[in-house]
N, C-alpha and C. Protein backbone atom coordinates (compact mmCIF):
# COMPACT_ATOMS: atom_id res chain seq x y z
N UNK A 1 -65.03 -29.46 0.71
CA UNK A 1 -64.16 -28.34 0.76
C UNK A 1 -62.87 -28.66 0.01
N UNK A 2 -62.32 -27.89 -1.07
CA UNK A 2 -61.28 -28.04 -1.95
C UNK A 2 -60.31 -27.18 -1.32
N UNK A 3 -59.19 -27.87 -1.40
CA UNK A 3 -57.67 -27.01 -0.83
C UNK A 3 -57.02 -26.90 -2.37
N UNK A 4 -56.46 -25.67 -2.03
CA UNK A 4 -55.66 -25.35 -3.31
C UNK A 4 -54.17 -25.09 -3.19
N UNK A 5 -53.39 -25.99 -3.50
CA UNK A 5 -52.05 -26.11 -3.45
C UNK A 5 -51.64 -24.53 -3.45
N UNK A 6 -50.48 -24.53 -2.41
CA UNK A 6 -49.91 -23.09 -2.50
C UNK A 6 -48.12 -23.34 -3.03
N UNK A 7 -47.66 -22.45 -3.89
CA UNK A 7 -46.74 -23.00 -4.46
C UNK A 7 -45.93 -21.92 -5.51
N UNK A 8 -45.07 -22.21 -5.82
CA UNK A 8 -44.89 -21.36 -7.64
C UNK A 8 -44.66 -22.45 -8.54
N UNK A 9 -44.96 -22.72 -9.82
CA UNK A 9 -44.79 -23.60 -10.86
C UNK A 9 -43.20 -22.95 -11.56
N UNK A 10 -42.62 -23.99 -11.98
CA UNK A 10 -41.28 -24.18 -12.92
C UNK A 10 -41.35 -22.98 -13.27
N UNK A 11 -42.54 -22.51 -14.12
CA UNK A 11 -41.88 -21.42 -15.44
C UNK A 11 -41.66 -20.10 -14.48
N UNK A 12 -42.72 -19.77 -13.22
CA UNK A 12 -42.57 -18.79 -12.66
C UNK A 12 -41.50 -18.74 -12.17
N UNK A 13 -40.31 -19.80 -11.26
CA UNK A 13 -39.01 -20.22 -10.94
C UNK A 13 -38.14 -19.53 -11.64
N UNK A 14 -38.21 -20.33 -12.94
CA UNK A 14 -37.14 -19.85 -13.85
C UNK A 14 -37.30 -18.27 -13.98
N UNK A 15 -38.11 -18.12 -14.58
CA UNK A 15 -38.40 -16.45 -14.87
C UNK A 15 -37.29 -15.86 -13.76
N UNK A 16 -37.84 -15.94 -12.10
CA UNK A 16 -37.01 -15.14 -11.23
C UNK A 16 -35.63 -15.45 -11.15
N UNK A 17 -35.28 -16.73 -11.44
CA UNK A 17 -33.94 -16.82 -11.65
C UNK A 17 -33.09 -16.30 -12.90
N UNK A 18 -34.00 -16.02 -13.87
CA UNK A 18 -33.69 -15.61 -15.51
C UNK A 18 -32.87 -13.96 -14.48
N UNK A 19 -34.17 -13.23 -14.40
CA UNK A 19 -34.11 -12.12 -13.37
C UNK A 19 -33.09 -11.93 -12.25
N UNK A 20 -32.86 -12.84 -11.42
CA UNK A 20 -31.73 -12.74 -10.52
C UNK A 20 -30.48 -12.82 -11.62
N UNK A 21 -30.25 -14.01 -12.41
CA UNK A 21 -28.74 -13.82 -13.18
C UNK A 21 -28.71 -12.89 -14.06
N UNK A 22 -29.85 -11.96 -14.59
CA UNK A 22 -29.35 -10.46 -15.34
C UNK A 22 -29.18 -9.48 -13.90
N UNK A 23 -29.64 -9.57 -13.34
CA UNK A 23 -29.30 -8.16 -12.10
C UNK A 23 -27.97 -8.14 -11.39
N UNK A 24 -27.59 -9.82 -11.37
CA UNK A 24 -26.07 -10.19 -10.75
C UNK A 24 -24.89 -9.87 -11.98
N UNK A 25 -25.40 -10.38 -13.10
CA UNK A 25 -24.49 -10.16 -14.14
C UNK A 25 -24.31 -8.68 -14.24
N UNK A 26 -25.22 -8.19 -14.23
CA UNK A 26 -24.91 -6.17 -13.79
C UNK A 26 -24.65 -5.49 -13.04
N UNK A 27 -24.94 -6.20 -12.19
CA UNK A 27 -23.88 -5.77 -10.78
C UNK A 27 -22.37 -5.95 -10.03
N UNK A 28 -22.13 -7.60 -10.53
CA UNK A 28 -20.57 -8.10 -10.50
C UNK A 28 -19.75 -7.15 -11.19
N UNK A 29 -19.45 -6.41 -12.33
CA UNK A 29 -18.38 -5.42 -12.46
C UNK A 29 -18.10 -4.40 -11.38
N UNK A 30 -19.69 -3.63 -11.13
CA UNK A 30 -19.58 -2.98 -9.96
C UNK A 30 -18.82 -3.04 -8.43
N UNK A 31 -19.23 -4.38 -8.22
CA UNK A 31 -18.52 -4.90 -7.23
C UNK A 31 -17.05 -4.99 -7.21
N UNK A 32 -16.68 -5.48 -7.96
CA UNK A 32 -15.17 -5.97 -8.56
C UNK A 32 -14.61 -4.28 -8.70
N UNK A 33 -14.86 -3.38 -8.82
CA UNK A 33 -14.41 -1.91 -8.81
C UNK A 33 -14.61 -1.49 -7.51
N UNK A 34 -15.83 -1.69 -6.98
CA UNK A 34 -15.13 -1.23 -5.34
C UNK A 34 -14.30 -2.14 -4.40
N UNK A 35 -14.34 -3.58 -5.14
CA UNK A 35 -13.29 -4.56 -4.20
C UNK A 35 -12.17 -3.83 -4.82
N UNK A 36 -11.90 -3.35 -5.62
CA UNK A 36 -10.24 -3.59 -6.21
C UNK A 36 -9.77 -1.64 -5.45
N UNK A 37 -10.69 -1.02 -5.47
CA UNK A 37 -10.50 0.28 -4.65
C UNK A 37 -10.34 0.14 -3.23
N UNK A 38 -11.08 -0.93 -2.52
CA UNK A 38 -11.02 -0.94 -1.16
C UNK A 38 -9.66 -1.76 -1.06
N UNK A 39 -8.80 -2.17 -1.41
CA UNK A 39 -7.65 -3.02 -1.35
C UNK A 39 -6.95 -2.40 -1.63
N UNK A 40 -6.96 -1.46 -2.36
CA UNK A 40 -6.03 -0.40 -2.53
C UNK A 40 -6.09 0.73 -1.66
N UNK A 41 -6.86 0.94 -1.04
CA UNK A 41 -7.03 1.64 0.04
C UNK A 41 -6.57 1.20 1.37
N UNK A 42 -6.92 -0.37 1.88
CA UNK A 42 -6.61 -1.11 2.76
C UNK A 42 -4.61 -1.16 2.08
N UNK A 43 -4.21 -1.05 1.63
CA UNK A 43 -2.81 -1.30 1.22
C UNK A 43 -1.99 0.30 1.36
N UNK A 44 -2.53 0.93 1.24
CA UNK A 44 -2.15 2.58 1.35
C UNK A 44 -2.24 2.84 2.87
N UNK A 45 -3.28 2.88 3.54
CA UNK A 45 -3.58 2.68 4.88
C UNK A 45 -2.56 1.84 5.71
N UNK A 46 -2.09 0.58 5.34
CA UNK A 46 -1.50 -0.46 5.70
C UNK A 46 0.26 0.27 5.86
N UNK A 47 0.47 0.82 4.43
CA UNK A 47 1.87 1.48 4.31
C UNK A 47 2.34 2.89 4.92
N UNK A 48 1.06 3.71 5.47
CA UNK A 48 1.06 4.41 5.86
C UNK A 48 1.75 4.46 7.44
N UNK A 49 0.72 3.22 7.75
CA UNK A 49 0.89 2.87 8.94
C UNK A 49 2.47 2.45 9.41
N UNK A 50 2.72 1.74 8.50
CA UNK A 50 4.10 1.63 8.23
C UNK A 50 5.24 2.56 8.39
N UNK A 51 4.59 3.21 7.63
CA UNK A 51 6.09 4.82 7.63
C UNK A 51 5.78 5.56 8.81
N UNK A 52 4.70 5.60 9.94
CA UNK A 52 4.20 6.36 10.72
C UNK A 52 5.18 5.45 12.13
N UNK A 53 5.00 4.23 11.64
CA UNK A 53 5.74 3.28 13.11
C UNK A 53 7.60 3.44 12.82
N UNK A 54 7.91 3.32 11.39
CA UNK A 54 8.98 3.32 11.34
C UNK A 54 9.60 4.70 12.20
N UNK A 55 8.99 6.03 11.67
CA UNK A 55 9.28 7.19 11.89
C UNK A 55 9.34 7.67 13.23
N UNK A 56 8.06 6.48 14.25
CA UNK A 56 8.05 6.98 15.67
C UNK A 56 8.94 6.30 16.51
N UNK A 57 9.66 4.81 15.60
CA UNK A 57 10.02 4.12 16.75
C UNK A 57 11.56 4.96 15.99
N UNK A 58 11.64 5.20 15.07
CA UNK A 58 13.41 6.48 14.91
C UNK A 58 13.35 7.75 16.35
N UNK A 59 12.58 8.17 16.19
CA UNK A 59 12.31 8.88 17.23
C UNK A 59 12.69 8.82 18.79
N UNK A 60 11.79 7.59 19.33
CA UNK A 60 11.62 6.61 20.40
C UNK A 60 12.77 6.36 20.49
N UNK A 61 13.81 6.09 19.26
CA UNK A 61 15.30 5.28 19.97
C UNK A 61 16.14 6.36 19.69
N UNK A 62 15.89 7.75 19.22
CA UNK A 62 16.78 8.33 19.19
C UNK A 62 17.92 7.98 18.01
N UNK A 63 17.47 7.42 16.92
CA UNK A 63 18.42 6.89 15.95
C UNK A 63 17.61 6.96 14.53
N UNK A 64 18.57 6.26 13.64
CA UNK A 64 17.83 6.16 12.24
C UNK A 64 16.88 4.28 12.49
N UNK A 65 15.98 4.23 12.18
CA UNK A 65 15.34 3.37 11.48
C UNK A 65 14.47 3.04 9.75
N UNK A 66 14.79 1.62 9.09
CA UNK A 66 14.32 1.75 8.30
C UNK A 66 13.17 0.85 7.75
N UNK A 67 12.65 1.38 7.15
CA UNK A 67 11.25 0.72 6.08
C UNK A 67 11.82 0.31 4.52
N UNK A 68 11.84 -1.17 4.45
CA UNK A 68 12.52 -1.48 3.27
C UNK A 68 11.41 -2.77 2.32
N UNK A 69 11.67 -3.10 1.12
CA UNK A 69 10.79 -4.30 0.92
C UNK A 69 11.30 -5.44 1.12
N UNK A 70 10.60 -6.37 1.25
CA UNK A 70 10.66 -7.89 2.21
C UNK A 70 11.74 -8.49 1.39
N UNK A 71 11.31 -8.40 0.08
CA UNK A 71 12.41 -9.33 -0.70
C UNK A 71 13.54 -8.95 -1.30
N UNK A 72 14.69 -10.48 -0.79
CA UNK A 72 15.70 -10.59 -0.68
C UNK A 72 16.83 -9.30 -1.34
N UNK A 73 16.29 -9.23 -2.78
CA UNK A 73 17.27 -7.98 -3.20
C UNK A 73 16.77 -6.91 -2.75
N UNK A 74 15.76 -6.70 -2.26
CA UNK A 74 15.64 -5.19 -1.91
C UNK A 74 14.49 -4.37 -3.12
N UNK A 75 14.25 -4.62 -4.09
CA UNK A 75 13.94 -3.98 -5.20
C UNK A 75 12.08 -4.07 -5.37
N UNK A 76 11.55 -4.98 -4.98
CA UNK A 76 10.38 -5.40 -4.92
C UNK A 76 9.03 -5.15 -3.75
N UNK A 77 8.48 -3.91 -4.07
CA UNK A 77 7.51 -3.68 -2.52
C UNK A 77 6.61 -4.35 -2.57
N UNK A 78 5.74 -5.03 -3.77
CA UNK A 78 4.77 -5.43 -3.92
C UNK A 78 5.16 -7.09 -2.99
N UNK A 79 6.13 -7.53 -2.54
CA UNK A 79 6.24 -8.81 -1.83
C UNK A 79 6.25 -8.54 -0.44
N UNK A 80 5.93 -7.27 -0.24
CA UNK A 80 5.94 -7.28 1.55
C UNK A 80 6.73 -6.27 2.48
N UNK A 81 6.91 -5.49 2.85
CA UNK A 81 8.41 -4.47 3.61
C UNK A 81 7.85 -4.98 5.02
N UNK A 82 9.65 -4.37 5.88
CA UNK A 82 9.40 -4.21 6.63
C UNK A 82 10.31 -3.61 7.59
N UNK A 83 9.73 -3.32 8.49
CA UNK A 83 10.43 -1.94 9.81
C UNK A 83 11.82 -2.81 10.52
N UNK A 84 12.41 -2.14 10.40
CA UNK A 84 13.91 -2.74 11.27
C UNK A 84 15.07 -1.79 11.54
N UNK A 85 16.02 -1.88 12.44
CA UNK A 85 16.77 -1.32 12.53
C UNK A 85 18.02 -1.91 12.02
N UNK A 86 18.57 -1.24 11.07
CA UNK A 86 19.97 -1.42 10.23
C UNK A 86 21.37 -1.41 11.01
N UNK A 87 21.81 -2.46 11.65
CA UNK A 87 23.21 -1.93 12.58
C UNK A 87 23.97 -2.58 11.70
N UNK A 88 23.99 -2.51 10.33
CA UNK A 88 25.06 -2.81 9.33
C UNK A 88 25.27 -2.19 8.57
N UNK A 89 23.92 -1.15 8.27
CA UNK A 89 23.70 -0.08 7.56
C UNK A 89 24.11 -0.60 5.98
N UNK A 90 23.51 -1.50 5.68
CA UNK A 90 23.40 -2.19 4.16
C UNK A 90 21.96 -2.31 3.46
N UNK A 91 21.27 -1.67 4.91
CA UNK A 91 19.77 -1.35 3.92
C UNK A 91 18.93 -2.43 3.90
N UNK A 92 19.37 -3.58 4.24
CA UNK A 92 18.75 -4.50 4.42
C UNK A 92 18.69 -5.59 5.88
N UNK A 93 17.40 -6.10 6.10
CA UNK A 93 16.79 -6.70 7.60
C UNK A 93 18.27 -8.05 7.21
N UNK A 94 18.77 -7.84 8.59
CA UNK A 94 19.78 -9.55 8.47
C UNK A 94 19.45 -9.90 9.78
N UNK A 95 19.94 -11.35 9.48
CA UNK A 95 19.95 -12.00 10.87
C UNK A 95 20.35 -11.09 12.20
N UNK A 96 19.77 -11.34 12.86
CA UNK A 96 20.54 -10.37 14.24
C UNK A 96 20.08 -8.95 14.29
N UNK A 97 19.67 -8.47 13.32
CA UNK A 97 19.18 -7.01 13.48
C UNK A 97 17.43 -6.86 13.97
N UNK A 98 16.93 -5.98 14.36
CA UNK A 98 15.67 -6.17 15.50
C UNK A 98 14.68 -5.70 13.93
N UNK A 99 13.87 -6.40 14.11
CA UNK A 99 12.82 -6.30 12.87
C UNK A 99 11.45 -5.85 13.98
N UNK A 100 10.83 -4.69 13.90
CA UNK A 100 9.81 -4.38 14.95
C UNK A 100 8.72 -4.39 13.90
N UNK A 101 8.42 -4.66 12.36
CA UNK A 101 7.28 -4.96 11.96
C UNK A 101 7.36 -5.59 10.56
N UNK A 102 6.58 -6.48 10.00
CA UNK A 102 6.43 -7.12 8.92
C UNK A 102 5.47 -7.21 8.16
N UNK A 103 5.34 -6.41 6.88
CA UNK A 103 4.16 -6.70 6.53
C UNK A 103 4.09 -7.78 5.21
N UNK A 104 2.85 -8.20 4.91
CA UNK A 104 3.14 -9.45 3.57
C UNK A 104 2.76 -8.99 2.17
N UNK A 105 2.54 -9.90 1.39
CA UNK A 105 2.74 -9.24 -0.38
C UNK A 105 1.34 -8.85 -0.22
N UNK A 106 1.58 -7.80 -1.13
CA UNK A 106 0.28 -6.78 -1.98
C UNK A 106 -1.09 -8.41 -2.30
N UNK A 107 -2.09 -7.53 -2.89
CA UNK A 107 -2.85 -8.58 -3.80
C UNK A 107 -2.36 -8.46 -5.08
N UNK A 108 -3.11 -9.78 -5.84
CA UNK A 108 -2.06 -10.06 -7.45
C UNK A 108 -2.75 -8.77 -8.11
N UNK A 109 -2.03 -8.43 -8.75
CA UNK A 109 -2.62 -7.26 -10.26
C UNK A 109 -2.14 -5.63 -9.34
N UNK A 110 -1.77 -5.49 -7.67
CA UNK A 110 -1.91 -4.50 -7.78
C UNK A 110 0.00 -4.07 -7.56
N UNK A 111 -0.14 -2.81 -7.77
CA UNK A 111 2.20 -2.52 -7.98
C UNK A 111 2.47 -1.34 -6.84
N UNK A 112 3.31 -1.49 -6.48
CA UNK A 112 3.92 -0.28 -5.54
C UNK A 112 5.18 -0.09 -6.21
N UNK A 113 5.22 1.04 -6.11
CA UNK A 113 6.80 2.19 -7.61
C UNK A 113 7.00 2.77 -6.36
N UNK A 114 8.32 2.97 -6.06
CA UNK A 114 9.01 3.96 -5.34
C UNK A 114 9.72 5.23 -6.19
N UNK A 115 10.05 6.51 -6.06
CA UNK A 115 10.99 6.84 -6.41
C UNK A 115 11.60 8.52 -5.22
N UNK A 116 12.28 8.10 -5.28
CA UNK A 116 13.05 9.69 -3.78
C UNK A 116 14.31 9.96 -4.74
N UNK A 117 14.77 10.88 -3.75
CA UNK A 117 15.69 11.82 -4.16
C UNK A 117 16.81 11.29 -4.50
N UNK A 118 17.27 10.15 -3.53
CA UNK A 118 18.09 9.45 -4.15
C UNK A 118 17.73 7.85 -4.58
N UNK A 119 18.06 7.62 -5.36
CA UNK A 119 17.26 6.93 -5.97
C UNK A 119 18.53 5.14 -5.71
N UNK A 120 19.00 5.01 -3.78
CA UNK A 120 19.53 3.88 -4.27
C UNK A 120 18.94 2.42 -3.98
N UNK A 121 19.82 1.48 -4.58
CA UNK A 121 18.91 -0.05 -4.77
C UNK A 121 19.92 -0.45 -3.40
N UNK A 122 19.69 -0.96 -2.34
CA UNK A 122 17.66 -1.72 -2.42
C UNK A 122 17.09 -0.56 -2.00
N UNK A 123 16.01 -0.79 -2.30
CA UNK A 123 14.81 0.64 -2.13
C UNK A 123 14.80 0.72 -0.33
N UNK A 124 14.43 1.99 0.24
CA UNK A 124 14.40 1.73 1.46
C UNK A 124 13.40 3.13 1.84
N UNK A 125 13.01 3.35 2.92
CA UNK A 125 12.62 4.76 3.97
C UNK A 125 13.53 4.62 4.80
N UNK A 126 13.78 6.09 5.32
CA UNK A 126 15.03 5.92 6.66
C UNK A 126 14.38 6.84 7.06
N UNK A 127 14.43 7.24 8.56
CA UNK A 127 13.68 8.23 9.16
C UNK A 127 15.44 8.33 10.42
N UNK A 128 15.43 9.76 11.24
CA UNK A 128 16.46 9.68 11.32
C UNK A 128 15.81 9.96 13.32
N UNK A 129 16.63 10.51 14.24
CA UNK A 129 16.20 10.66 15.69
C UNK A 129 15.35 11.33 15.76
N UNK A 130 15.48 12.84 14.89
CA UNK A 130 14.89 14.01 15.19
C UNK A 130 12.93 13.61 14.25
N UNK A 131 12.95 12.21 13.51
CA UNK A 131 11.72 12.59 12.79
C UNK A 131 11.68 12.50 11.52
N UNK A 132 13.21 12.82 10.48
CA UNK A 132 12.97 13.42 9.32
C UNK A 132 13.28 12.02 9.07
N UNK A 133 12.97 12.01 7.67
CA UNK A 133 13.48 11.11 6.39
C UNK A 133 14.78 11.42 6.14
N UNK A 134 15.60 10.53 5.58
CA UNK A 134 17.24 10.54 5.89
C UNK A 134 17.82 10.12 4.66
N UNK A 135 19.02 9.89 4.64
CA UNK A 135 19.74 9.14 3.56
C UNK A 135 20.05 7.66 4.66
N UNK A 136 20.17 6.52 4.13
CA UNK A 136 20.48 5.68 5.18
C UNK A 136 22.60 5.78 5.08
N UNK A 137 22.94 6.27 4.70
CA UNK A 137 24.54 6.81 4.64
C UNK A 137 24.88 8.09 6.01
N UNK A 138 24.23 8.74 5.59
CA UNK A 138 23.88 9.99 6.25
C UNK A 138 22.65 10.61 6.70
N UNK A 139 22.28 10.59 8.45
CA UNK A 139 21.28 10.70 9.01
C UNK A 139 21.02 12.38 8.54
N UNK A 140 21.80 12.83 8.10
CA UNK A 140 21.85 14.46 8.03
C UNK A 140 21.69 14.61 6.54
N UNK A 141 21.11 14.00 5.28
CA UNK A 141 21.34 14.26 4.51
C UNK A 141 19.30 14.07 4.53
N UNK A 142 18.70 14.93 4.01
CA UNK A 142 17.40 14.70 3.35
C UNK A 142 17.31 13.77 2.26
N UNK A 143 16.11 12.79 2.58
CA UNK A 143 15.89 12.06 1.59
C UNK A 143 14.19 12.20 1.79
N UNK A 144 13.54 12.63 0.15
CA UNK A 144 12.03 12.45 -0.32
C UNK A 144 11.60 11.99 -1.30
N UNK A 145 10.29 11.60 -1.54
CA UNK A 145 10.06 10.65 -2.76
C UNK A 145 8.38 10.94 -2.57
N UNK A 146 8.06 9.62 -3.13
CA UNK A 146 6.73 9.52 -3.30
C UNK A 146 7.05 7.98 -3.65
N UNK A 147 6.06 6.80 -3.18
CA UNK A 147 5.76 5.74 -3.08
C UNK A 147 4.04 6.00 -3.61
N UNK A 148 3.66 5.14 -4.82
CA UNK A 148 2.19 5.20 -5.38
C UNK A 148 2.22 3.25 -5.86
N UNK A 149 0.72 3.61 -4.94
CA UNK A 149 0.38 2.08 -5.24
C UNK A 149 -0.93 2.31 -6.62
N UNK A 150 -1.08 1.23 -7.00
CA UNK A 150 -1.83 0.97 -8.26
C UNK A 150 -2.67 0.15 -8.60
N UNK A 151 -3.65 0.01 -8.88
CA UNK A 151 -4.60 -1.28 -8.85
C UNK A 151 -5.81 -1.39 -10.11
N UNK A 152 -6.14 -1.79 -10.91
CA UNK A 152 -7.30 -1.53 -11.84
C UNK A 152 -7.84 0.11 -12.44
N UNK A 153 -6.71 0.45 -12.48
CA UNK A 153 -6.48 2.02 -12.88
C UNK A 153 -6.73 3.00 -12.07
N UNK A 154 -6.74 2.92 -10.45
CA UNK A 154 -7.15 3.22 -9.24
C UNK A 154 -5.40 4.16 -8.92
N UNK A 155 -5.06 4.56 -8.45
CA UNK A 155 -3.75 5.26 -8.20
C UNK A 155 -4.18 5.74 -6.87
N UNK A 156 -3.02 5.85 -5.61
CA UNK A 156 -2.93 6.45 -4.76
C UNK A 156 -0.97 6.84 -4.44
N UNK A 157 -1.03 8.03 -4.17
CA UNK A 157 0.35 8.16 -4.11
C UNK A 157 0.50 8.63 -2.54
N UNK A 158 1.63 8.55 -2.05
CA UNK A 158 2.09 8.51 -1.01
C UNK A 158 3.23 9.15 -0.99
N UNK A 159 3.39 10.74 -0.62
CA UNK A 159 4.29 11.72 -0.73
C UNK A 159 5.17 12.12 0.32
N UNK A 160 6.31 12.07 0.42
CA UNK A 160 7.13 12.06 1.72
C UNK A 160 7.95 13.22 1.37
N UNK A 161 7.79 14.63 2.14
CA UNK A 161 8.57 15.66 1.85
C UNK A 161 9.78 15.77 2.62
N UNK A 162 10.38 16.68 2.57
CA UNK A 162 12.13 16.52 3.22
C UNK A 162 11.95 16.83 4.96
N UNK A 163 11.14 17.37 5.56
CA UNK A 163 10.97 16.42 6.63
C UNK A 163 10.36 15.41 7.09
N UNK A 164 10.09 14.79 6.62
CA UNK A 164 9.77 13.41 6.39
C UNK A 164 8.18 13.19 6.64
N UNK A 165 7.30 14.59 6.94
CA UNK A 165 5.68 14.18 6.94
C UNK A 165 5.34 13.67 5.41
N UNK A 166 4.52 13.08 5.79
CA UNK A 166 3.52 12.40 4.34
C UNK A 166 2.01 13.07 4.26
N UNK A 167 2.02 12.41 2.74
CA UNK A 167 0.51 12.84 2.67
C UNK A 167 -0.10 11.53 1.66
N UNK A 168 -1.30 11.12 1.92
CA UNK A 168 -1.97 10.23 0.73
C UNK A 168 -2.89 11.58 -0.04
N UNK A 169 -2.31 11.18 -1.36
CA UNK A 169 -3.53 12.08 -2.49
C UNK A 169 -3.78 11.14 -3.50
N UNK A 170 -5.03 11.26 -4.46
CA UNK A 170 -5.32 10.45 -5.42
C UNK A 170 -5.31 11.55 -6.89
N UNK A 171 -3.91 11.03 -7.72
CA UNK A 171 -3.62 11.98 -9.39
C UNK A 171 -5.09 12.15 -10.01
N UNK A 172 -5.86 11.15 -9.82
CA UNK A 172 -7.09 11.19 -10.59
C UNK A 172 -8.05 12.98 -10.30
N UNK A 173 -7.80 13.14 -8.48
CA UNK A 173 -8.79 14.13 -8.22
C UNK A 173 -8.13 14.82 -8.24
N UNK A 174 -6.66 15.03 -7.47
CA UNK A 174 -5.80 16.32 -7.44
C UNK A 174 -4.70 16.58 -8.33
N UNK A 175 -4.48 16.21 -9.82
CA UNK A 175 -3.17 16.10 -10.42
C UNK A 175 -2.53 17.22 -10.00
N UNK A 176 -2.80 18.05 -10.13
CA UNK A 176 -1.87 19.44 -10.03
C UNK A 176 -0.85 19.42 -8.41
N UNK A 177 -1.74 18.66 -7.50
CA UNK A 177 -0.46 18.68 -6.27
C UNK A 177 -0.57 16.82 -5.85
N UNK A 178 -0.70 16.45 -6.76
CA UNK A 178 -0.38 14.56 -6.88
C UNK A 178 -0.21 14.13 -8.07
N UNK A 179 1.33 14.67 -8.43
CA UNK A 179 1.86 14.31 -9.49
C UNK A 179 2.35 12.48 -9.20
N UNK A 180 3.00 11.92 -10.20
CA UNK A 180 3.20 10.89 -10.05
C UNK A 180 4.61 10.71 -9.73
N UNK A 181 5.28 9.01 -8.88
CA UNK A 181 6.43 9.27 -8.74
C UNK A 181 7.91 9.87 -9.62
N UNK A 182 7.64 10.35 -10.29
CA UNK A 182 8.46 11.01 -11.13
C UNK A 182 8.66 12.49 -10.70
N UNK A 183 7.65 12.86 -10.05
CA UNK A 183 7.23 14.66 -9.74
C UNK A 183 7.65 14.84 -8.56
């Protein structure tokens, strides 16, 4: 009685591996476009969340609170913001002032642009007792903008009207009512 080796030989090997590295090589771009969309999504989501806590805990204390970026001058969102209350009213988190959230830097390649009504440095959100978006000078003065993050030609903007509700839209599907921060 003869047994017959069960097995695959080299060339059949290679072949499926020839086969696996063309199907991977055609599929890795793919991938890399919904990673770089889902991070930009996870980062919109993330900031959202952000302006939603800043806005409830203004509320909650009956005062202005603000949403600013992490780093030092103020000018940079892509390094991180975060929720605090200003009792110096300089727009920026200092020692001694209550920081109720922190978030950390973007991923590399992707940008967050601010631009509102008034347009001052350091960049900030202020939300005021009643809810609205504010001037951080004057709780009574309206302040709106639009904050749009950016990633591998992916755009999501983040629209804050003069009472301070938001909306996420993407310029790609809706240009006509998701203009860019300039609009």
């Amino acid at each position: 009685m003869e047994r017959k080796e069960a097995g695959v030989s080299l060339v059949e090997l290679m072949v499926v591996l020839a086969l696996a590295g063309i199907l991977l090589g055609a599929a890795a771009p793919a991938y890399q476009d919904v990673m770089r969309r889902q991070q930009l999504r996870v980062a919109a989501n993330d900031l959202v969340a952000a302006i939603d806590l800043t806005r409830s805990h203004a509320i909650a204390r009956g005062g202005p609170v603000m949403l600013g970026p992490l780093e030092a001058s103020g000018t940079d969102w892509t390094k991180g913001w975060m929720v605090f209350i200003d009792d110096n009213g300089n727009r920026r988190p200092d020692a001694g002032e209550q920081r109720l959230f922190q978030h950390g830097p973007l991923p590399e390649g992707m940008t967050l642009v601010s631009a509102f009504s008034s347009g001052a440095t350091p960049l900030y959100l202020a939300y005021n007792g009643a809810g609205r978006s504010c001037s951080a000078s004057n709780s009574l003065a309206a302040r709106w903008g639009t904050l749009s993050l950016a990633r591998g030609g992916e755009t999501r903007n983040i629209k804050i009207n003069m009472l301070g509700r938001l909306r996420v839209c993407n310029p790609a599907v809706d240009s006509a009512n998701c203009g860019g921060v300039n609009d």
